[in-house]
PDB file of N, CA and C in Angstrom:
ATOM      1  N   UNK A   1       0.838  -1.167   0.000  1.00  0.00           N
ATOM      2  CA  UNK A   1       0.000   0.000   0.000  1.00  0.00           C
ATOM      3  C   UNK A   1       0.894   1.244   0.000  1.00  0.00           C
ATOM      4  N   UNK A   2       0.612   2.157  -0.982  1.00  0.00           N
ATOM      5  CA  UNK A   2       1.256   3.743  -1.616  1.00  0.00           C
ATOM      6  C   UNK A   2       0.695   4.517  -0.753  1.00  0.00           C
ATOM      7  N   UNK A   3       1.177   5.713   0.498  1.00  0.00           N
ATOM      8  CA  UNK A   3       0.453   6.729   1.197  1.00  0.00           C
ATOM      9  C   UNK A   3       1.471   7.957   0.831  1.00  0.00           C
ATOM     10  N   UNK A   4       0.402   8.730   0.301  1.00  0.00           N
ATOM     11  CA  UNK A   4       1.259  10.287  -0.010  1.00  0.00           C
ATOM     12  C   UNK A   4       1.519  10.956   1.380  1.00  0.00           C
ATOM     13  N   UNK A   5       2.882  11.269   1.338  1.00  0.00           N
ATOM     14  CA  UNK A   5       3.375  11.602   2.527  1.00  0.00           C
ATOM     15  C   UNK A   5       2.963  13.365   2.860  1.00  0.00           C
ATOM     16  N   UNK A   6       2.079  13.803   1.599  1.00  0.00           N
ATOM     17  CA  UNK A   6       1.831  15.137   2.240  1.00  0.00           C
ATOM     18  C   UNK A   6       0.516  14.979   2.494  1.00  0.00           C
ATOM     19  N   UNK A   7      -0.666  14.135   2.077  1.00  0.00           N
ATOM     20  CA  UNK A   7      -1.840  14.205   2.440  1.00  0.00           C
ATOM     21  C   UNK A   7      -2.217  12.997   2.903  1.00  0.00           C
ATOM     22  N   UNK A   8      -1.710  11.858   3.180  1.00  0.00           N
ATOM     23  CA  UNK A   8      -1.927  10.457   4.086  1.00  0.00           C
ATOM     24  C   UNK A   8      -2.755   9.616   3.361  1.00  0.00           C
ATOM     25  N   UNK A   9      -3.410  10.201   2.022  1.00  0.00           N
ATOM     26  CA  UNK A   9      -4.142   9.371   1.188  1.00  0.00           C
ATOM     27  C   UNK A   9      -3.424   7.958   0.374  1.00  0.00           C
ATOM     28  N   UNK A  10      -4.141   7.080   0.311  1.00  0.00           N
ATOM     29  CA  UNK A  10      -3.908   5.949  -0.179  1.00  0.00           C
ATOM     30  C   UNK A  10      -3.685   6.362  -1.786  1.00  0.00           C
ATOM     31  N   UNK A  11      -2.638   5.725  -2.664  1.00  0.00           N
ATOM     32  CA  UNK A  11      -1.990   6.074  -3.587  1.00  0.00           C
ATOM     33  C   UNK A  11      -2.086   4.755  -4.986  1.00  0.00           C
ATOM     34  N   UNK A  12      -2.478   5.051  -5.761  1.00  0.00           N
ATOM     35  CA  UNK A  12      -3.154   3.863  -6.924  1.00  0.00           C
ATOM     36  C   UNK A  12      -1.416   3.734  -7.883  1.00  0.00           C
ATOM     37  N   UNK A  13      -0.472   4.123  -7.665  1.00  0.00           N
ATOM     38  CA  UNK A  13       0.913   3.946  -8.251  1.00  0.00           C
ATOM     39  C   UNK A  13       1.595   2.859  -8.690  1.00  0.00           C
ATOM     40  N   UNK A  14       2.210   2.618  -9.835  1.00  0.00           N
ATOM     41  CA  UNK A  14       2.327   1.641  -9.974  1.00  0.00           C
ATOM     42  C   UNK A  14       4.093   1.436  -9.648  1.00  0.00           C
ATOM     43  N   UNK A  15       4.641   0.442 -10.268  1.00  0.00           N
ATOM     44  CA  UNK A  15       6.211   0.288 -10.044  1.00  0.00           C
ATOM     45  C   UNK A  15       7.044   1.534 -10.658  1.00  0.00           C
ATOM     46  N   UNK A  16       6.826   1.810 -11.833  1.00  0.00           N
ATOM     47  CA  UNK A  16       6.936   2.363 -12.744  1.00  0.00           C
ATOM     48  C   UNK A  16       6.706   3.986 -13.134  1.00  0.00           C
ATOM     49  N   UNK A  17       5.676   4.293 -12.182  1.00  0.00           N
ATOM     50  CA  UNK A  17       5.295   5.867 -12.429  1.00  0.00           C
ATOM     51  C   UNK A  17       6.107   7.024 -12.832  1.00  0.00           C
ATOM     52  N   UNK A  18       5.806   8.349 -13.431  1.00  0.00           N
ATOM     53  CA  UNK A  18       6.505   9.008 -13.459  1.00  0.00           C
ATOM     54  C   UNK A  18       6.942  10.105 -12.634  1.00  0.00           C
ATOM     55  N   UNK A  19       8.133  10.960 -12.765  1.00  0.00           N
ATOM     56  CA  UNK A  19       8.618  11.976 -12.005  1.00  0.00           C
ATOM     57  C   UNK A  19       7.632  12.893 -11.610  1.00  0.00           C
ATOM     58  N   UNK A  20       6.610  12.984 -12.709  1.00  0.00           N
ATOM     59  CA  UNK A  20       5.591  14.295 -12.801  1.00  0.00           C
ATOM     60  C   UNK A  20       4.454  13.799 -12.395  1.00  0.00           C
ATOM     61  N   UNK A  21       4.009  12.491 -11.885  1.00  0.00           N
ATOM     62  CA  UNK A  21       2.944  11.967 -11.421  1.00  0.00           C
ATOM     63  C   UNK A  21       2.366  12.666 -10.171  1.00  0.00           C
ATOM     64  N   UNK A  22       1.171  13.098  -9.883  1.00  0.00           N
ATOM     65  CA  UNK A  22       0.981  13.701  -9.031  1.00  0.00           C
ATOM     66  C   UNK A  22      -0.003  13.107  -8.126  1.00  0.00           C
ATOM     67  N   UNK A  23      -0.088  12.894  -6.955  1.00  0.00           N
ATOM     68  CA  UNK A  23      -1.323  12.412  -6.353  1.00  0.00           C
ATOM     69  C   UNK A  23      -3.163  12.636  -6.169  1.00  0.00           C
ATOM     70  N   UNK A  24      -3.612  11.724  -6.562  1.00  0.00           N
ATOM     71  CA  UNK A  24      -4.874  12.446  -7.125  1.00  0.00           C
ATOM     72  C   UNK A  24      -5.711  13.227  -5.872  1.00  0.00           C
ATOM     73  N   UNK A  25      -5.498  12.828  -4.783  1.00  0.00           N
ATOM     74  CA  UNK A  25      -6.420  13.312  -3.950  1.00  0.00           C
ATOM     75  C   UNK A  25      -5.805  14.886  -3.566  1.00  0.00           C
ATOM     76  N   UNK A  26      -4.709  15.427  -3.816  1.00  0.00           N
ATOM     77  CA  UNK A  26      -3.886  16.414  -3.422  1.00  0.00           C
ATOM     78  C   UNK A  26      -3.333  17.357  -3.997  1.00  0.00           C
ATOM     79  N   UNK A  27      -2.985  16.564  -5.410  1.00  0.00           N
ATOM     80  CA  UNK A  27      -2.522  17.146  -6.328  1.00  0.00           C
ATOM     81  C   UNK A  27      -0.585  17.357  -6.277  1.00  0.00           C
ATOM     82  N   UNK A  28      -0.282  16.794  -4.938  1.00  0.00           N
ATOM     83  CA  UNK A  28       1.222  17.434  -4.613  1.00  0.00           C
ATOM     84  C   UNK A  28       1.994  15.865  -5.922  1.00  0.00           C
ATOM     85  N   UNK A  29       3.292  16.157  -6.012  1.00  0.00           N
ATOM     86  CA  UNK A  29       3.761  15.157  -6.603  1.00  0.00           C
ATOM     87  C   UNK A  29       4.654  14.368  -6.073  1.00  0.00           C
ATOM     88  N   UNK A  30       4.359  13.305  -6.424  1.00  0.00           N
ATOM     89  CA  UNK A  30       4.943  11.906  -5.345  1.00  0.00           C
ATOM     90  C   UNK A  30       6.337  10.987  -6.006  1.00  0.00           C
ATOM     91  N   UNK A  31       7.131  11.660  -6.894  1.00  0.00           N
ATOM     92  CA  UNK A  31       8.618  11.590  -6.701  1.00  0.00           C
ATOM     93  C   UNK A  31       9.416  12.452  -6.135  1.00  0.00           C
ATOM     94  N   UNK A  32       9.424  12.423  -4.157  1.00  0.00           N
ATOM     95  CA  UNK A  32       9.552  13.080  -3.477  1.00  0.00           C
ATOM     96  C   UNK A  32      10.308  12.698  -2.696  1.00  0.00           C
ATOM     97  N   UNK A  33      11.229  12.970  -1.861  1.00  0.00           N
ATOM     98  CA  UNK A  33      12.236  12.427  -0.628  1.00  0.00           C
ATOM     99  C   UNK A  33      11.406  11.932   0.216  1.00  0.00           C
ATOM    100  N   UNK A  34      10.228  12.433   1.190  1.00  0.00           N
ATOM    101  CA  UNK A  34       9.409  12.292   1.613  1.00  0.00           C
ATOM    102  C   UNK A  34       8.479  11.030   1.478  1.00  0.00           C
ATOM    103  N   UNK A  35       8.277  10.775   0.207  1.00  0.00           N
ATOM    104  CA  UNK A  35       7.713   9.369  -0.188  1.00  0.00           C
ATOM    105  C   UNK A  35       8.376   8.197  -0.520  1.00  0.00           C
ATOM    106  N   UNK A  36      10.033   8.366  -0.080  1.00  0.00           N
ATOM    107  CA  UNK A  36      10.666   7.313  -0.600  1.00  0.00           C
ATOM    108  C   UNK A  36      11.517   6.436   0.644  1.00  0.00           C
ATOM    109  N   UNK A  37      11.654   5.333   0.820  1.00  0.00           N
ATOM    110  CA  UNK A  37      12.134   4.533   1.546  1.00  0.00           C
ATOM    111  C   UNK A  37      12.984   4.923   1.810  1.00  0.00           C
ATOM    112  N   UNK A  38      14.144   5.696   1.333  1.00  0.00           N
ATOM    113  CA  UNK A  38      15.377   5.637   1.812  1.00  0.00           C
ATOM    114  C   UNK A  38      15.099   7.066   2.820  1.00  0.00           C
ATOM    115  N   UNK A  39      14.443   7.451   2.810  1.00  0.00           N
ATOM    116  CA  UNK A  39      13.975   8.770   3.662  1.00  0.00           C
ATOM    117  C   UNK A  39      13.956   8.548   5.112  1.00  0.00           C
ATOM    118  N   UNK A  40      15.193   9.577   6.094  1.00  0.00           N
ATOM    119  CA  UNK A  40      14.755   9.214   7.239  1.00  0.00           C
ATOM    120  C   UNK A  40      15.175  10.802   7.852  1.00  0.00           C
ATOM    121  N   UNK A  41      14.592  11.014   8.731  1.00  0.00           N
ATOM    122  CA  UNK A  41      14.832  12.187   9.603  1.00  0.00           C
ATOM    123  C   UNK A  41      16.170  11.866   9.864  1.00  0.00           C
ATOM    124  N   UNK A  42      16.838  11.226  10.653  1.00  0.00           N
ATOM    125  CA  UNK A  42      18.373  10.846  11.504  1.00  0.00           C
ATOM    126  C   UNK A  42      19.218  10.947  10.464  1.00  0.00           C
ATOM    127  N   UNK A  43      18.920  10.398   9.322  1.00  0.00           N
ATOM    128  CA  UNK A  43      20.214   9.907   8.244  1.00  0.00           C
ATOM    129  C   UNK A  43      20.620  11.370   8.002  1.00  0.00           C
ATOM    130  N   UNK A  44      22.070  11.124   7.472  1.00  0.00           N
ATOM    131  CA  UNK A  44      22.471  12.323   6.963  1.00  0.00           C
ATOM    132  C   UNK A  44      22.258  12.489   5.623  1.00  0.00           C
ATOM    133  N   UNK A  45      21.775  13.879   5.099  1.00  0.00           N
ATOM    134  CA  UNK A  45      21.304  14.581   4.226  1.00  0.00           C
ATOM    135  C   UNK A  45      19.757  13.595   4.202  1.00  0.00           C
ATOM    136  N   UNK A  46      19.168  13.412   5.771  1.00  0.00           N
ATOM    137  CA  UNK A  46      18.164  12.976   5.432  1.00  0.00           C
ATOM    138  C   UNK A  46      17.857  11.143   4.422  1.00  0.00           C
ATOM    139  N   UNK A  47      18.751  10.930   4.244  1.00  0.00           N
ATOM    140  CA  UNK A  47      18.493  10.024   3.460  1.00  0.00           C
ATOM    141  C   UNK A  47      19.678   8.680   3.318  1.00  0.00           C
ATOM    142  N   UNK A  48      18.787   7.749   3.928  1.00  0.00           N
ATOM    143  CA  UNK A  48      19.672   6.124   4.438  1.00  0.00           C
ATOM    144  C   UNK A  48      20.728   5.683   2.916  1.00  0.00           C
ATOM    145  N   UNK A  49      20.304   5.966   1.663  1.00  0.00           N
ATOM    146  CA  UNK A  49      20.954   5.671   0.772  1.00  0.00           C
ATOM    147  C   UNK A  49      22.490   6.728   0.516  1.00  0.00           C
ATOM    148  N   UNK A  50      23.552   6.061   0.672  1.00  0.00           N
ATOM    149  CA  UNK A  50      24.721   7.029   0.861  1.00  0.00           C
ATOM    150  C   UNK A  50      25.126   7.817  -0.844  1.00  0.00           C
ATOM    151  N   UNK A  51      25.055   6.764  -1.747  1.00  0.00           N
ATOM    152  CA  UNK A  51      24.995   7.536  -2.814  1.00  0.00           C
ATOM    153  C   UNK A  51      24.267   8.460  -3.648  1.00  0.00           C
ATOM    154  N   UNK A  52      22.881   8.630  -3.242  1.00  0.00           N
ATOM    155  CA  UNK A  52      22.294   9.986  -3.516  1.00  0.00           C
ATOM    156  C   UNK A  52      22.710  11.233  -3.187  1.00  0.00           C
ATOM    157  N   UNK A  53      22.304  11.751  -4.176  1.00  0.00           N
ATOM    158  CA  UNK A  53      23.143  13.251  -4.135  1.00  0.00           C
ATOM    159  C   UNK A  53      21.634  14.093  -3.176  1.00  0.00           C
ATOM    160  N   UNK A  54      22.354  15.254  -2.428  1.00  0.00           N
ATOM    161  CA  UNK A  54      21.522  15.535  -1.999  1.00  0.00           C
ATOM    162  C   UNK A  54      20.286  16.536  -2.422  1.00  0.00           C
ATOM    163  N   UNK A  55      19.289  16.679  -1.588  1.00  0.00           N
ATOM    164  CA  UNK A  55      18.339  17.261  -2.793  1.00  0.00           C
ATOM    165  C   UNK A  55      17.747  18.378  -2.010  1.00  0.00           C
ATOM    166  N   UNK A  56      17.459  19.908  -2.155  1.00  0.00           N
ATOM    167  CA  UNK A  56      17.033  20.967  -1.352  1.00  0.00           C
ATOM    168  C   UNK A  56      15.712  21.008  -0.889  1.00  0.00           C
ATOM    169  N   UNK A  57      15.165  20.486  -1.363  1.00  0.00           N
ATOM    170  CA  UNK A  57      13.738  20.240  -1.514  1.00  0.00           C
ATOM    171  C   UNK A  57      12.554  19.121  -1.108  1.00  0.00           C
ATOM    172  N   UNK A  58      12.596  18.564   0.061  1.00  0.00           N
ATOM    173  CA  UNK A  58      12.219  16.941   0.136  1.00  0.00           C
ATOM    174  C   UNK A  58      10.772  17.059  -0.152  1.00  0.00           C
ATOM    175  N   UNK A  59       9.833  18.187  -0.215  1.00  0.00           N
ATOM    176  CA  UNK A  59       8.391  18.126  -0.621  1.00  0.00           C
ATOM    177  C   UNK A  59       8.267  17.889  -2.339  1.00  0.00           C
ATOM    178  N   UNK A  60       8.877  18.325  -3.057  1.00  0.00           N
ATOM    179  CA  UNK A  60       8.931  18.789  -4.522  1.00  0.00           C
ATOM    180  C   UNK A  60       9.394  17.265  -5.045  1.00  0.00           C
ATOM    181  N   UNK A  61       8.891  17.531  -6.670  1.00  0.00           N
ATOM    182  CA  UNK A  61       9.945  16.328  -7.350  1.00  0.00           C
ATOM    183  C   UNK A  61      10.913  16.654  -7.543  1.00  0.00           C
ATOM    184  N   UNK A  62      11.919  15.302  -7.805  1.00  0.00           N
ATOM    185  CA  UNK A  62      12.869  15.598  -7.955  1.00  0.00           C
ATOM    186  C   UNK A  62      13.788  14.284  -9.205  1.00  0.00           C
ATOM    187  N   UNK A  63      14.827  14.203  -8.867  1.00  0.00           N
ATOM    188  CA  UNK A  63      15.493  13.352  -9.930  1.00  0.00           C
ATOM    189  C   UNK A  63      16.227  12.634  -9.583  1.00  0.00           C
ATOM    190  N   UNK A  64      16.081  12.054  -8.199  1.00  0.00           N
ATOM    191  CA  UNK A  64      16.789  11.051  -7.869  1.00  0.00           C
ATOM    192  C   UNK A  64      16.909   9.536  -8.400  1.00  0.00           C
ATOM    193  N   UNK A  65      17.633   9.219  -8.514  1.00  0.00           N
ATOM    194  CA  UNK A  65      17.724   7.716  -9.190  1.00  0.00           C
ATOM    195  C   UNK A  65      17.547   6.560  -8.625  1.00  0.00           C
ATOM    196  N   UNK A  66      17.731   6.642  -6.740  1.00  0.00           N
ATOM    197  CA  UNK A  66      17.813   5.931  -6.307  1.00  0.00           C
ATOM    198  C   UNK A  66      16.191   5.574  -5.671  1.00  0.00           C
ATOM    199  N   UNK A  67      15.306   6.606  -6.015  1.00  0.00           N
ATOM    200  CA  UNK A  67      13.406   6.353  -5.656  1.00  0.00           C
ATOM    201  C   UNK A  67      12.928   5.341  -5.635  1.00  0.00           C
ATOM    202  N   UNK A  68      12.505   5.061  -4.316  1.00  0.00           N
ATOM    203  CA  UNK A  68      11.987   3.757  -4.068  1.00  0.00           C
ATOM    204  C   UNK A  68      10.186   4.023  -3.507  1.00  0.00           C
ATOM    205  N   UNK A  69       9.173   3.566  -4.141  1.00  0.00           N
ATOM    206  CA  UNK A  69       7.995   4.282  -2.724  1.00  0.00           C
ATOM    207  C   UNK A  69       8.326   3.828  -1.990  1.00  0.00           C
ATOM    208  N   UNK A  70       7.891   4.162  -0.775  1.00  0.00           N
ATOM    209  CA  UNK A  70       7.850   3.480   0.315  1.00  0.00           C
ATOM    210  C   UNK A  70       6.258   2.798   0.691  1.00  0.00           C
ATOM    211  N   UNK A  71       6.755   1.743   1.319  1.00  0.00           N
ATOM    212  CA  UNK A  71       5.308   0.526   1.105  1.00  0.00           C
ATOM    213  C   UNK A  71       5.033   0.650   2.888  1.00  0.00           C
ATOM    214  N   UNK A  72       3.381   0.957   2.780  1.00  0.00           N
ATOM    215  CA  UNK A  72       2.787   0.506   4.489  1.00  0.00           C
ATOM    216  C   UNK A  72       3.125   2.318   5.478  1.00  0.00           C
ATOM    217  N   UNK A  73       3.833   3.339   4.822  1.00  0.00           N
ATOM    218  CA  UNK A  73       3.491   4.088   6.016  1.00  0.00           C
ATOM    219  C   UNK A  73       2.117   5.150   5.405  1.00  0.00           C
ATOM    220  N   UNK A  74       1.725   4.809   7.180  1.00  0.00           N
ATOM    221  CA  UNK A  74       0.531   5.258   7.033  1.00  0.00           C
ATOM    222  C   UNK A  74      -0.476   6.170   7.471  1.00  0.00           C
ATOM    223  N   UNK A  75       0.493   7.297   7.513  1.00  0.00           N
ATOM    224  CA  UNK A  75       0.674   8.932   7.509  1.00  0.00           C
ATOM    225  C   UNK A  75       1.805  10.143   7.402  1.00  0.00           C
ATOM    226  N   UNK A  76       1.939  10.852   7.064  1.00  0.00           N
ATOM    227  CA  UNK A  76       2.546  12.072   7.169  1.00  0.00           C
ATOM    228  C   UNK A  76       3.110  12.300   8.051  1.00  0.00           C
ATOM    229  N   UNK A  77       4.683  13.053   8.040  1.00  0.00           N
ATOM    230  CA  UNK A  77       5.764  13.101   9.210  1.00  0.00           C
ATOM    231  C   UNK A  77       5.085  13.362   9.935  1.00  0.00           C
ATOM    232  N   UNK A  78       4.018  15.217   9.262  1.00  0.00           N
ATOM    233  CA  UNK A  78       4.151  15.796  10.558  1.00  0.00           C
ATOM    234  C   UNK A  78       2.731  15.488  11.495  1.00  0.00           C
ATOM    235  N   UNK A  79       1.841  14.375  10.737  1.00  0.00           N
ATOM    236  CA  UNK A  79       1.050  14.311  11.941  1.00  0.00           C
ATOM    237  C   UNK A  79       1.704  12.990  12.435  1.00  0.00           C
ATOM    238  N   UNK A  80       2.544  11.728  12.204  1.00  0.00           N
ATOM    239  CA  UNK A  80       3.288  11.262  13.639  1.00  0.00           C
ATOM    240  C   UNK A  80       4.032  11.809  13.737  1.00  0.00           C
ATOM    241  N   UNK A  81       4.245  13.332  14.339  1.00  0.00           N
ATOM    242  CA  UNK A  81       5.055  13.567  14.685  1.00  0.00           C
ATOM    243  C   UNK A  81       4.122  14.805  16.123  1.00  0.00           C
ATOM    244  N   UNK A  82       2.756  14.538  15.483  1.00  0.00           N
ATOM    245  CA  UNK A  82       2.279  14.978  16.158  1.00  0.00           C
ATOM    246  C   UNK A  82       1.454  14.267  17.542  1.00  0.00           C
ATOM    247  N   UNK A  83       0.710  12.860  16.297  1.00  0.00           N
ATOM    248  CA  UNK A  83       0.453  11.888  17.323  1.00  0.00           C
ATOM    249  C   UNK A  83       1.837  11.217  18.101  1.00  0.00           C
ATOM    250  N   UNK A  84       2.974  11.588  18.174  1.00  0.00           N
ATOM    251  CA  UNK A  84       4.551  10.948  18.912  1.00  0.00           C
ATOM    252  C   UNK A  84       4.353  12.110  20.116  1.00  0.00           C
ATOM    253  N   UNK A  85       3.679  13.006  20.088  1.00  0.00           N
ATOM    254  CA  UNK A  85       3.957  14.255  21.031  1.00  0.00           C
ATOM    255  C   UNK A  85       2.421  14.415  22.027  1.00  0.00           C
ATOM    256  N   UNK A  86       1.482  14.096  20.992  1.00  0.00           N
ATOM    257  CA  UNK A  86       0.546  13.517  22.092  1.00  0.00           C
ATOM    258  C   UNK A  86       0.134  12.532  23.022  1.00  0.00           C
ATOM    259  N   UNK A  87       0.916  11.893  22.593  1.00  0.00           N
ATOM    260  CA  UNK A  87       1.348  10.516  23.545  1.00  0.00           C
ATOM    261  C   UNK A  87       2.273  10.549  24.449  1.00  0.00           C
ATOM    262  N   UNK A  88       3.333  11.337  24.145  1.00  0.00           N
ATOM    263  CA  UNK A  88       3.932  11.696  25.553  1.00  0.00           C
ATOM    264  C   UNK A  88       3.203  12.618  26.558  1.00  0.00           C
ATOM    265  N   UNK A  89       2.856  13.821  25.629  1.00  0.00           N
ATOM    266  CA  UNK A  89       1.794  14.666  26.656  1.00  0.00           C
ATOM    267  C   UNK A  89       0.969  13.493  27.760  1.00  0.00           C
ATOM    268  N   UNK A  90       0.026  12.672  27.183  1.00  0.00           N
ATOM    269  CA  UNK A  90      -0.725  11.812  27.941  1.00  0.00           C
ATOM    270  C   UNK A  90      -0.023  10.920  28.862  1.00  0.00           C
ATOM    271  N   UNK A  91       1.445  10.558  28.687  1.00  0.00           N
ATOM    272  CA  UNK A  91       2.296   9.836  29.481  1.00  0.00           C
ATOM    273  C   UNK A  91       2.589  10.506  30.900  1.00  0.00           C
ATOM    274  N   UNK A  92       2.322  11.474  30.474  1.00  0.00           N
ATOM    275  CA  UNK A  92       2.770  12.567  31.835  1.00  0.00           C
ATOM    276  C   UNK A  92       1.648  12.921  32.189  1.00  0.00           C
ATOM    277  N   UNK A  93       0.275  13.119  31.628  1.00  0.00           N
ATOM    278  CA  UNK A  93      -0.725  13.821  32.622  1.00  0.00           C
ATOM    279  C   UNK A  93      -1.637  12.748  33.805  1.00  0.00           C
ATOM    280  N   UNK A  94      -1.297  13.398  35.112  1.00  0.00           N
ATOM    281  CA  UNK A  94      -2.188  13.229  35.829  1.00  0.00           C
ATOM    282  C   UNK A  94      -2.702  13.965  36.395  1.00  0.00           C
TER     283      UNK A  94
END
């Protein structure tokens, strides 16, 4: 399962898609740092694959070679990053 990492919608993509493919429910386009496996907050320049060059832009397309989707996540950084912060909030309230 394909989830666009700017709007959390489920994604009809195939292996193959193109650079300029855009997501239908959103319209943003999903050859993106953001939508690709090798994508991680920690890694440096953001990104687990060492031979990609780096890219200014992780929302935008781009031209990386090494684009992989990423399969099964199943929302947007910034809302787990929001549900990661409401869960601690609740860890602490009594």
């Amino acid at each position: 399962m394909k989830i666009c990492a700017l709007c959390g919608k489920e994604v009809g993509a195939d292996k193959y898609f193109s650079r300029k493919s855009v997501c239908p429910a959103c319209g943003g386009d999903l050859h993106i740092c953001l939508n690709c496996r090798f994508y991680s907050e920690t890694a440096h320049n953001k990104c687990l694959e060492p031979k990609a060059e780096h890219q200014r832009s992780r929302d935008k397309a781009n031209f990386c070679d090494y684009f992989v989707f990423a399969e099964g996540r199943s929302s947007s950084s910034a809302s787990s990053k929001a549900d990661a912060l409401k869960k601690l909030d609740d860890l602490f309230k009594k």
